[in-house]
N, C-alpha and C. Protein backbone atom coordinates (compact mmCIF):
# COMPACT_ATOMS: atom_id res chain seq x y z
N UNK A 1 -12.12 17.76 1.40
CA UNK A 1 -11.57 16.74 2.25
C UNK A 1 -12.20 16.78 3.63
N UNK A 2 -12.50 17.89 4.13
CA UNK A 2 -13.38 18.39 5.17
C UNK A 2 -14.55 17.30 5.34
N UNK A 3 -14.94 17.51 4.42
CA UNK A 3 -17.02 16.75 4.47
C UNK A 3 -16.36 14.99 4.51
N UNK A 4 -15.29 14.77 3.41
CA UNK A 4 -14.83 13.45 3.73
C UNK A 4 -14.68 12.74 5.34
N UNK A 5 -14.13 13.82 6.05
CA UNK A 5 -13.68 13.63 7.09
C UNK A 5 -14.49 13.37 8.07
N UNK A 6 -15.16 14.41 8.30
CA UNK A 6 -16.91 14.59 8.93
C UNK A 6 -17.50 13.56 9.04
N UNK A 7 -17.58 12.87 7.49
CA UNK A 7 -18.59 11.70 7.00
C UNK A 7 -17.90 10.91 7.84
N UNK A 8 -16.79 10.54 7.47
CA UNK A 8 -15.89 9.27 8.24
C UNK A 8 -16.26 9.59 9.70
N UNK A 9 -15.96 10.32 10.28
CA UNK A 9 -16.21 10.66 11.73
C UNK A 9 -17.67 10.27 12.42
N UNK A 10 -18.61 10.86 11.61
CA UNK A 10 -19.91 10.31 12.10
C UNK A 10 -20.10 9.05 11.46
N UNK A 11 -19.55 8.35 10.90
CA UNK A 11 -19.89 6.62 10.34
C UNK A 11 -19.22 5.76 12.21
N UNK A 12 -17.92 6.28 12.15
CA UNK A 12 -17.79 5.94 12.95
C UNK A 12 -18.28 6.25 14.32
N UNK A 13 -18.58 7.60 14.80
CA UNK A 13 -19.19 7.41 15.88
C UNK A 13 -20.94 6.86 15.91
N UNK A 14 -21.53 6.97 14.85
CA UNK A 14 -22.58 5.75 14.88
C UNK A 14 -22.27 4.51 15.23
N UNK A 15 -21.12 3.82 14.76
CA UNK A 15 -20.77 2.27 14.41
C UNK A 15 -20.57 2.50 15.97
N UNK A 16 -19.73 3.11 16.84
CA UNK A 16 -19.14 3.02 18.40
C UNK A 16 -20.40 3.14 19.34
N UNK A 17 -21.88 3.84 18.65
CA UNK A 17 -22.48 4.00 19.69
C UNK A 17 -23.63 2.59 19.30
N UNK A 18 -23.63 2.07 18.35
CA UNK A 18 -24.25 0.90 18.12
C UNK A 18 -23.45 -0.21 19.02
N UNK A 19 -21.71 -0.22 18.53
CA UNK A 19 -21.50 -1.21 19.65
C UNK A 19 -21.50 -1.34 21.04
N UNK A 20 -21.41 0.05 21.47
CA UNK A 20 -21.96 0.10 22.91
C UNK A 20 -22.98 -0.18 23.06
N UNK A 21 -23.89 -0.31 22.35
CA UNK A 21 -25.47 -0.32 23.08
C UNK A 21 -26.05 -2.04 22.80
N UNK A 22 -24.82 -2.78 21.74
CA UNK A 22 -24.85 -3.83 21.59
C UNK A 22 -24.41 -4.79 22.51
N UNK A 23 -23.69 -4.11 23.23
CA UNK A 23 -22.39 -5.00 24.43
C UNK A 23 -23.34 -4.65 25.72
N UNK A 24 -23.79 -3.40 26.18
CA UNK A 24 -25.24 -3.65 26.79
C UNK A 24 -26.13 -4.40 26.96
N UNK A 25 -26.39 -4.66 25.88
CA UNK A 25 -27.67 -5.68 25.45
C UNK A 25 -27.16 -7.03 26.04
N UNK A 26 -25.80 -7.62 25.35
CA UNK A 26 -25.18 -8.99 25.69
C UNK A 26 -25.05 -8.79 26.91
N UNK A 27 -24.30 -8.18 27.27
CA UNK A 27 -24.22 -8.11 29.28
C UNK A 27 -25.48 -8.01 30.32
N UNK A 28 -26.45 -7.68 29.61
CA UNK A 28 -27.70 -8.01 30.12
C UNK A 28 -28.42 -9.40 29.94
N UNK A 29 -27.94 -9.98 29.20
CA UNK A 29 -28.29 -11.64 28.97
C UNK A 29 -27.95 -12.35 29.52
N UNK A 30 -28.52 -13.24 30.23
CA UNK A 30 -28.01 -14.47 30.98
C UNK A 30 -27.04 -15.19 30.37
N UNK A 31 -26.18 -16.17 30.81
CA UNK A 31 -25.40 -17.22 30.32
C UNK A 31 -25.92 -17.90 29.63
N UNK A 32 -27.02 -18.48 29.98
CA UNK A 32 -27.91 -19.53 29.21
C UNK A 32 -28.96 -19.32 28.30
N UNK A 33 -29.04 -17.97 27.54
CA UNK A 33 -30.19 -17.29 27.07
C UNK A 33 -29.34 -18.11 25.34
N UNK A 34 -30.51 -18.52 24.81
CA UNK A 34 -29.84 -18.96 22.77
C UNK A 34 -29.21 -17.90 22.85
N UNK A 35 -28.56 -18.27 21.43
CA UNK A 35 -27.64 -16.97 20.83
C UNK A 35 -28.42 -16.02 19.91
N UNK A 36 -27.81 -14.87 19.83
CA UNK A 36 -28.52 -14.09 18.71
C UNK A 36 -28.35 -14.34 17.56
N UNK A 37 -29.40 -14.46 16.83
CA UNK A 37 -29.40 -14.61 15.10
C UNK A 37 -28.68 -13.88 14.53
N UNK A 38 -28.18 -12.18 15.04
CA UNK A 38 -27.86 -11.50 14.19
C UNK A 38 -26.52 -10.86 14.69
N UNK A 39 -25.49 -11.34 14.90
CA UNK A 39 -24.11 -11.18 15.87
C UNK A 39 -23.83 -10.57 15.17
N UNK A 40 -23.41 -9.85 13.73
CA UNK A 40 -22.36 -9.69 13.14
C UNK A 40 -22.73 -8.31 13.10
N UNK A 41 -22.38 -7.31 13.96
CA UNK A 41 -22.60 -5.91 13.43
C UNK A 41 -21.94 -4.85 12.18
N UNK A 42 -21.38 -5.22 11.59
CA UNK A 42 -20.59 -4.79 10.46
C UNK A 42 -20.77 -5.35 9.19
N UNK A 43 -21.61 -6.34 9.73
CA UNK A 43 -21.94 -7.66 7.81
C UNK A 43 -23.25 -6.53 7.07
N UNK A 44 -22.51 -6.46 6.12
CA UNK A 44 -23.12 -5.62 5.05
C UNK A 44 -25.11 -5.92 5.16
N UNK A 45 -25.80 -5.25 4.90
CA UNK A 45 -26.76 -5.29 4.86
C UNK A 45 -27.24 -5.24 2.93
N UNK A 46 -26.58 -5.42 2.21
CA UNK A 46 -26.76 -5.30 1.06
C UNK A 46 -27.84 -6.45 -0.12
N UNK A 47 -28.06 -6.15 -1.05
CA UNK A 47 -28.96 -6.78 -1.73
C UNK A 47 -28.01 -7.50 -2.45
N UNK A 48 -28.32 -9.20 -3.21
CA UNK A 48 -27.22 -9.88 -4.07
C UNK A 48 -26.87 -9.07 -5.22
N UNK A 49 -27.41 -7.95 -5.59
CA UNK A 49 -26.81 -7.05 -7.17
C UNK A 49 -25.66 -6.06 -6.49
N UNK A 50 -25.90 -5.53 -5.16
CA UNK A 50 -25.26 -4.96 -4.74
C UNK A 50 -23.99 -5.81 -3.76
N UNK A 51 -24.11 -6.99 -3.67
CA UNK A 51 -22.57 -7.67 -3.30
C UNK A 51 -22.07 -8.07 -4.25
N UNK A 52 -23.03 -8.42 -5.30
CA UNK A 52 -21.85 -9.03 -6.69
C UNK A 52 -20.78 -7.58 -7.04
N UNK A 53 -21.53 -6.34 -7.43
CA UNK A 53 -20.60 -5.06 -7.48
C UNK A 53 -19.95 -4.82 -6.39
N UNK A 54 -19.93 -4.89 -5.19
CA UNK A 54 -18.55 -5.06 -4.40
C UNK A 54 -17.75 -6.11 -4.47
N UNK A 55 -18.40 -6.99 -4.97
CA UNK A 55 -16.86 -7.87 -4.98
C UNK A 55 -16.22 -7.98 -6.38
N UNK A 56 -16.81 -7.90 -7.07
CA UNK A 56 -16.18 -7.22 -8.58
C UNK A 56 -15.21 -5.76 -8.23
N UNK A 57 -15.53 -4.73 -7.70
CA UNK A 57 -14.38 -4.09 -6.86
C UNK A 57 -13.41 -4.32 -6.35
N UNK A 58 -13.85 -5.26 -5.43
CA UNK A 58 -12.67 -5.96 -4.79
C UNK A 58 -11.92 -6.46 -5.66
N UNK A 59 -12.26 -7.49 -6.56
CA UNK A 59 -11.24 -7.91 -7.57
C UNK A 59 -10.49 -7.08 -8.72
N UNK A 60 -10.94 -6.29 -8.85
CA UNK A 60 -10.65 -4.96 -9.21
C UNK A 60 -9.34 -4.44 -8.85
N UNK A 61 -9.54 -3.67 -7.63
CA UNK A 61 -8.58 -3.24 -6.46
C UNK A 61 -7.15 -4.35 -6.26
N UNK A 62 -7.87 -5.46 -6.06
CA UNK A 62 -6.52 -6.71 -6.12
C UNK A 62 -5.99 -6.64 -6.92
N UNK A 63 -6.61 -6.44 -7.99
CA UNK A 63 -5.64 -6.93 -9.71
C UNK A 63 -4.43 -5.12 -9.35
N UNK A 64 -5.41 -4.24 -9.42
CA UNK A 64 -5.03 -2.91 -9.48
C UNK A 64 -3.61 -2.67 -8.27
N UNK A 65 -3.83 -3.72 -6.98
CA UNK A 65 -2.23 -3.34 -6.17
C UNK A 65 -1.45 -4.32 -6.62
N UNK A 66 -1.84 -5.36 -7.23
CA UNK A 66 -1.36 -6.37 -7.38
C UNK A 66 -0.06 -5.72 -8.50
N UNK A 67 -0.72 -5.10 -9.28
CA UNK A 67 0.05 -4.92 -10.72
C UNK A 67 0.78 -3.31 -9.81
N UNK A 68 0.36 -2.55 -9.28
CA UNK A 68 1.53 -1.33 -8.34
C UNK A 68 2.41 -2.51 -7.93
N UNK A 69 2.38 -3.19 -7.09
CA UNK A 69 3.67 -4.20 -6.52
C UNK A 69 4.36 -4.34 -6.69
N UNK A 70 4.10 -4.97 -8.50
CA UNK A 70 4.85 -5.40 -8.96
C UNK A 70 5.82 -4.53 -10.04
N UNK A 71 5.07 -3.09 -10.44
CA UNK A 71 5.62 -2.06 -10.67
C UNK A 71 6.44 -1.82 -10.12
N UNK A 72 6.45 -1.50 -8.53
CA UNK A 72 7.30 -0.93 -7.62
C UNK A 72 8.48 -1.81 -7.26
N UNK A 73 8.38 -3.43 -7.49
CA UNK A 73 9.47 -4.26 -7.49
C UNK A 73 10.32 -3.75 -8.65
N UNK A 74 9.76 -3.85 -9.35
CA UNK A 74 10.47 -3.99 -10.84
C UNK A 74 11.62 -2.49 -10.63
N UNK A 75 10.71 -1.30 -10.19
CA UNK A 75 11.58 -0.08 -10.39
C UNK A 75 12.43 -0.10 -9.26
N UNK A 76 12.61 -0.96 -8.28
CA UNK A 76 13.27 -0.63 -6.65
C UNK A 76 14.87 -1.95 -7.56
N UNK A 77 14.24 -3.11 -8.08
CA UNK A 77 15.15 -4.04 -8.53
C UNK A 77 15.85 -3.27 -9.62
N UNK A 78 14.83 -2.37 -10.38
CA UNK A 78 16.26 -1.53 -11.16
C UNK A 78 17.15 -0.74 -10.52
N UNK A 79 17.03 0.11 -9.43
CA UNK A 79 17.57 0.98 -8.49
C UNK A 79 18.65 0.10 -8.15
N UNK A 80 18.45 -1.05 -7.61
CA UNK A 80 19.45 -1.47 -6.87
C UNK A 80 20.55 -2.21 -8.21
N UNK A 81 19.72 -2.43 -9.21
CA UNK A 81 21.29 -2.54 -10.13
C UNK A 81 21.36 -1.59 -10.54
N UNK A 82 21.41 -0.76 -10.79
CA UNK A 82 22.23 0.77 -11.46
C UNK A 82 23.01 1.15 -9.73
N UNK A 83 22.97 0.65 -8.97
CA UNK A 83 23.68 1.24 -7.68
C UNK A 83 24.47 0.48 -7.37
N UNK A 84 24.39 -1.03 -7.66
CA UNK A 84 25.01 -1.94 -8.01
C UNK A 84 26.07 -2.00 -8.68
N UNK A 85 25.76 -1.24 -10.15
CA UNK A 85 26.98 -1.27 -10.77
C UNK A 85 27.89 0.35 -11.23
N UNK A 86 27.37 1.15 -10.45
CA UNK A 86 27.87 2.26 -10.27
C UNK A 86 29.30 2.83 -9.25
């Protein structure tokens, strides 16, 4: 869980020192300078084989809390009738 942690830690302090050095950059630009082509610092850099498999995940994951939800309704709505009629 350690190295998990680590990892997470340096993703993010990369991502914090990119946006600092990004907000730099903009604050150094005039008002009237075009916009940048490439604003979105967090938009995946991925290839189309590799977004179709994340979003097949994603739908994945949805179906997967979708159906806990509704698990967890179902067992909380039994709780409350057996307490109901107890």
């Amino acid at each position: 869980m350690a190295d998990a942690t680590t990892a997470a830690k340096a993703r993010i302090d990369k991502a914090l020192a990119l946006l600092e050095r990004r907000m730099k950059d903009l604050k150094a630009r005039p008002a009237s300078a075009p916009p940048i082509g490439d604003d979105d610092l967090f938009a995946p850099r991925a290839d189309a084989g590799r977004l179709a498999e994340l979003e097949d995940a994603g739908r994945e994951a949805r179906a997967a809390l979708a159906a806990s939800a509704k698990a967890i309704r179902s067992i909380l709505a039994d709780d409350q009738d057996s307490a109901g009629s107890a």
